[in-house]
N, C-alpha and C. Protein backbone atom coordinates (compact mmCIF):
# COMPACT_ATOMS: atom_id res chain seq x y z
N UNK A 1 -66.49 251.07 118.83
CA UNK A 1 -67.39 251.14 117.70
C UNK A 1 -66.98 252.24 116.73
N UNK A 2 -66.82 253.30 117.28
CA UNK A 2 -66.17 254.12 116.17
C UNK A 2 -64.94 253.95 115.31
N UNK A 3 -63.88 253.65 116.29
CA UNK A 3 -62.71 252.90 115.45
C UNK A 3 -63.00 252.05 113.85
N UNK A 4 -64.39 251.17 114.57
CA UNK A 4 -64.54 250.00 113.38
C UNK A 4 -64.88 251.06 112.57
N UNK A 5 -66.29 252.02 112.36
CA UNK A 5 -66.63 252.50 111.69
C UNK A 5 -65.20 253.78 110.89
N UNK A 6 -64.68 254.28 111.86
CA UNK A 6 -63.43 255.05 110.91
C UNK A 6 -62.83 253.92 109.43
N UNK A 7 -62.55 252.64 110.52
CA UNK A 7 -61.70 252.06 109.83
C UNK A 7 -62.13 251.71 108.42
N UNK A 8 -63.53 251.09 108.74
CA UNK A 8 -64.48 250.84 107.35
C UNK A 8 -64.48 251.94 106.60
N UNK A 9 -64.66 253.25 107.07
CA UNK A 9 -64.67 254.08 106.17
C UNK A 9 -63.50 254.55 105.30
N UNK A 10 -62.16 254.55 105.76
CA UNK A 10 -61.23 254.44 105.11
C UNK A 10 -60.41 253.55 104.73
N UNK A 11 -60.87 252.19 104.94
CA UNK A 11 -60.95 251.15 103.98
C UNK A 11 -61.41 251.24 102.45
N UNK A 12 -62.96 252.36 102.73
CA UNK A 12 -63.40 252.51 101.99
C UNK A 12 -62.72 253.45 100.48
N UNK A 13 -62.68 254.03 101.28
CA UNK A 13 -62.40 255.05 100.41
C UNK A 13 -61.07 254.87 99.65
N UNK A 14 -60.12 253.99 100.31
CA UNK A 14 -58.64 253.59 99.69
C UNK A 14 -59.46 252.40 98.35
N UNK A 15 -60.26 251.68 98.41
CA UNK A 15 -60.49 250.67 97.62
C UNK A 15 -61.59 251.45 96.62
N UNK A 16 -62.24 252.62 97.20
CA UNK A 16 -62.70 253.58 95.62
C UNK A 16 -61.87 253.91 94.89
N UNK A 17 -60.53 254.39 95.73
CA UNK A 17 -59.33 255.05 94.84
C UNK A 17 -58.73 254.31 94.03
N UNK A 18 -58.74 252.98 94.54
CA UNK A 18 -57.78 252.24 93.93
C UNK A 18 -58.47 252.04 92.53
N UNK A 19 -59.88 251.70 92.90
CA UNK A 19 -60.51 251.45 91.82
C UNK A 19 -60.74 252.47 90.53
N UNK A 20 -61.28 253.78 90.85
CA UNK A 20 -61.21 254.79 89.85
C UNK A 20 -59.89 254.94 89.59
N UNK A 21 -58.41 254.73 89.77
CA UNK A 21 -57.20 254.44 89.45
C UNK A 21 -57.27 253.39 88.27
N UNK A 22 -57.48 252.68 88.83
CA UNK A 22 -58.04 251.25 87.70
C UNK A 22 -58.17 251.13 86.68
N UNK A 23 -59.41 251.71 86.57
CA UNK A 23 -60.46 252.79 85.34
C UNK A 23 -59.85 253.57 84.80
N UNK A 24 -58.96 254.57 85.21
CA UNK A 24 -58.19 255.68 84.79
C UNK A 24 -56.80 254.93 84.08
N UNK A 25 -56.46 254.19 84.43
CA UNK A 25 -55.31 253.10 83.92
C UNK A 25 -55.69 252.26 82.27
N UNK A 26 -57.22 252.15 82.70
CA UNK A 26 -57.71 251.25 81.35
C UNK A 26 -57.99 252.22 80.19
N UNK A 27 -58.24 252.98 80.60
CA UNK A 27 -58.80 253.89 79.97
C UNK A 27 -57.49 254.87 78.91
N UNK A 28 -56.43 254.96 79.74
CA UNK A 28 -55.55 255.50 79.30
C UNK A 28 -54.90 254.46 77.92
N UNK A 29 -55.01 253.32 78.90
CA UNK A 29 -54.53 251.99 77.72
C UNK A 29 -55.17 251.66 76.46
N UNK A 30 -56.68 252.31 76.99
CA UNK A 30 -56.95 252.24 75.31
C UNK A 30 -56.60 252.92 74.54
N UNK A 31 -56.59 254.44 75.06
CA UNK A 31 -56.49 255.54 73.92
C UNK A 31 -54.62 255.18 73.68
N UNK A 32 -54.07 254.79 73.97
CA UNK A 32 -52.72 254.39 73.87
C UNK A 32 -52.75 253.46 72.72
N UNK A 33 -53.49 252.32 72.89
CA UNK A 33 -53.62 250.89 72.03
C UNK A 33 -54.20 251.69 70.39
N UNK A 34 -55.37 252.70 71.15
CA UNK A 34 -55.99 252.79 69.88
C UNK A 34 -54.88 254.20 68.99
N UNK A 35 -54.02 254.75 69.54
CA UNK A 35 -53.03 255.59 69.04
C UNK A 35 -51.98 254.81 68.40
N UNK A 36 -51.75 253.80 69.14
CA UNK A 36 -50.74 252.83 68.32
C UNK A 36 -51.51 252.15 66.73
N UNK A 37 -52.49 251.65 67.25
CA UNK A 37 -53.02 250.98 65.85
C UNK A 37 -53.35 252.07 65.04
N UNK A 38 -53.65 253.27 65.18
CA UNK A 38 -53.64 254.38 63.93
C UNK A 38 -52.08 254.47 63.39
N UNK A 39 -50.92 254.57 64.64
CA UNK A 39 -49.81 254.95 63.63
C UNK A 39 -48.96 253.81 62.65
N UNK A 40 -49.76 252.25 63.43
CA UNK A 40 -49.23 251.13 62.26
C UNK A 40 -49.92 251.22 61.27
N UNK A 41 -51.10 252.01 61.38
CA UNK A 41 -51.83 251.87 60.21
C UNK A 41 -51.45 252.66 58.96
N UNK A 42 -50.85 253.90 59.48
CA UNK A 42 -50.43 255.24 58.99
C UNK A 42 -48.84 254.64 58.06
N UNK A 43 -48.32 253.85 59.01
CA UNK A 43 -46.79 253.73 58.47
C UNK A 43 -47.05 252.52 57.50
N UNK A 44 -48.19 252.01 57.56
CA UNK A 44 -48.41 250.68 56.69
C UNK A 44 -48.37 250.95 55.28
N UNK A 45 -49.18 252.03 55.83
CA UNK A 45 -50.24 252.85 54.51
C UNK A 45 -48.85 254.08 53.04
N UNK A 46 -48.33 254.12 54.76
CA UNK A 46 -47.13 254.83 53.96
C UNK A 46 -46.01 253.87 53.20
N UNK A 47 -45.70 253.04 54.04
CA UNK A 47 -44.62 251.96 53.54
C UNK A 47 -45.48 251.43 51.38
N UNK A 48 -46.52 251.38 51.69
CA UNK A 48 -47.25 250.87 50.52
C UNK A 48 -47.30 252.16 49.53
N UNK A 49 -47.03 253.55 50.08
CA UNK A 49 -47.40 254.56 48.90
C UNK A 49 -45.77 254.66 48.17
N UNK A 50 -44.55 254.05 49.11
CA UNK A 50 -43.43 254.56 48.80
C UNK A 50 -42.80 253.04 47.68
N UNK A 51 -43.46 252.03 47.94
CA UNK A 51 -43.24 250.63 47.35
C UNK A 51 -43.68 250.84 45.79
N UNK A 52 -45.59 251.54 45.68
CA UNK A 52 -45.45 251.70 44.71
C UNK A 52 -44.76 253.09 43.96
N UNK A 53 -45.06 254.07 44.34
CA UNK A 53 -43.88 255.25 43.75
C UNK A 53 -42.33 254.69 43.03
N UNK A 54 -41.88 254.06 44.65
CA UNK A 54 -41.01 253.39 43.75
C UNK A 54 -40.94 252.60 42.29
N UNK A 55 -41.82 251.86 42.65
CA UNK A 55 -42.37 250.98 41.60
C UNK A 55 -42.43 251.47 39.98
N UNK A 56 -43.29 252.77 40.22
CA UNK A 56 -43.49 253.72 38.99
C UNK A 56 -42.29 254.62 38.58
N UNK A 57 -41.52 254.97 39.82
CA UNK A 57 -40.25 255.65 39.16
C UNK A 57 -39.61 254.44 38.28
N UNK A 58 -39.19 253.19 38.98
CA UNK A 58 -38.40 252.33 38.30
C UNK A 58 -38.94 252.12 36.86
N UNK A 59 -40.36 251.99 36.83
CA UNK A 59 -40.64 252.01 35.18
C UNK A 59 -40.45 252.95 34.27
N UNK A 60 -40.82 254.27 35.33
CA UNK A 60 -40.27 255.48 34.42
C UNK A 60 -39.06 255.27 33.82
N UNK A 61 -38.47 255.00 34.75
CA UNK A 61 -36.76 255.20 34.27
C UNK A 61 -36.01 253.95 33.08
N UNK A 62 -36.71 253.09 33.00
CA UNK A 62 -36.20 252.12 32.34
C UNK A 62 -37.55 252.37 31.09
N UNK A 63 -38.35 253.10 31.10
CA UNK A 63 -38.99 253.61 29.39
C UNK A 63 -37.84 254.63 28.93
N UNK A 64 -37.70 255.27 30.27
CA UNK A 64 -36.98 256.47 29.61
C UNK A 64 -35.84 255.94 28.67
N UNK A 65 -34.85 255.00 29.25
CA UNK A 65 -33.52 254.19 28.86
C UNK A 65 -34.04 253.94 27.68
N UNK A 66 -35.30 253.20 27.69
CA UNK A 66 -35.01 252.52 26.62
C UNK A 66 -35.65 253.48 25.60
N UNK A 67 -36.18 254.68 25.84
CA UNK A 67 -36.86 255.44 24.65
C UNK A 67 -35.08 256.39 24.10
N UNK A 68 -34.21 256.41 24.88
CA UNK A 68 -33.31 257.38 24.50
C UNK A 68 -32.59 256.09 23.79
N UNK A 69 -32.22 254.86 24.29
CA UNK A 69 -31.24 253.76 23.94
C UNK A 69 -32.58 253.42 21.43
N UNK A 70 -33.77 253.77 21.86
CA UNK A 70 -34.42 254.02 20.35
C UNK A 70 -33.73 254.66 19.68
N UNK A 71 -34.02 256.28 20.45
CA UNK A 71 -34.35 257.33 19.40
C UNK A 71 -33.15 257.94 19.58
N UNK A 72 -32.13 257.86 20.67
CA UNK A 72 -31.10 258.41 20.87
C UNK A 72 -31.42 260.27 20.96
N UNK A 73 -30.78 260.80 20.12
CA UNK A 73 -30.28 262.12 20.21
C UNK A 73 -31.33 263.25 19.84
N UNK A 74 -32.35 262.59 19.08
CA UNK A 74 -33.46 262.83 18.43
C UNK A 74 -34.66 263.02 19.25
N UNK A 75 -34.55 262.15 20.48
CA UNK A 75 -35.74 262.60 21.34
C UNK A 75 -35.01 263.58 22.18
N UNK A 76 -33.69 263.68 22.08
CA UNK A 76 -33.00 265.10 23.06
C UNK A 76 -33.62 266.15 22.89
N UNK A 77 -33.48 266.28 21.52
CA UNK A 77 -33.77 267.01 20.53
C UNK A 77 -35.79 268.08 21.18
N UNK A 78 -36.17 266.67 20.92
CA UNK A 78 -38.05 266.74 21.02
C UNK A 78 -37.88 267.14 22.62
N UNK A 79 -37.63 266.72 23.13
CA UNK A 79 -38.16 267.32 24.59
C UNK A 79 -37.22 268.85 24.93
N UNK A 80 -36.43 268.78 24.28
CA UNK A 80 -36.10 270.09 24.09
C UNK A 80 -36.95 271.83 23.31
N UNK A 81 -37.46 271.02 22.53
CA UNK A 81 -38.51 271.76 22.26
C UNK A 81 -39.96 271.53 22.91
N UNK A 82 -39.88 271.14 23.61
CA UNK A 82 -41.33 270.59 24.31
C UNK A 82 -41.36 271.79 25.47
N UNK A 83 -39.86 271.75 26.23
CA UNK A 83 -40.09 272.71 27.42
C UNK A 83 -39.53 273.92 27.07
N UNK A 84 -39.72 274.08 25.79
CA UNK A 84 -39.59 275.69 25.53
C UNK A 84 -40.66 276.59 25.86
């Protein structure tokens, strides 16, 4: 009789462990899942700030062309006195 009862009892106790293991496993997986979906969110967010930047440099740069391909030498001139 005691045997059974040892045995049950550390039956027991291996199938608590296993279980709060379990728990401790899921648990880890979320904060994992939910760390991942912040940093796709982060690189998403970033990929989109650098698309448009880009976006706005490229316009910059082709007003600029075409304000110097205008005024030529004359707006050299003006922004030269601008950052005085």
């Amino acid at each position: 009789m005691d045997m059974i009862l040892t045995a049950i009892i550390i039956i027991s106790v291996i199938v608590i462990a296993l279980v709060y293991q379990e728990s401790l496993l899921r648990a880890r997986r979320k904060q994992f899942d939910e760390k991942m979906n912040e940093m796709e969110r982060l690189f998403n967010e970033t990929l989109e700030n650098i698309r448009h930047h880009d976006w706005l440099l490229r316009t910059g740069l082709i007003e600029t062309a075409y304000l110097f391909t205008e005024y030529g030498s004359s707006l050299t001139e003006d922004v030269k006195k601008w950052t005085r």
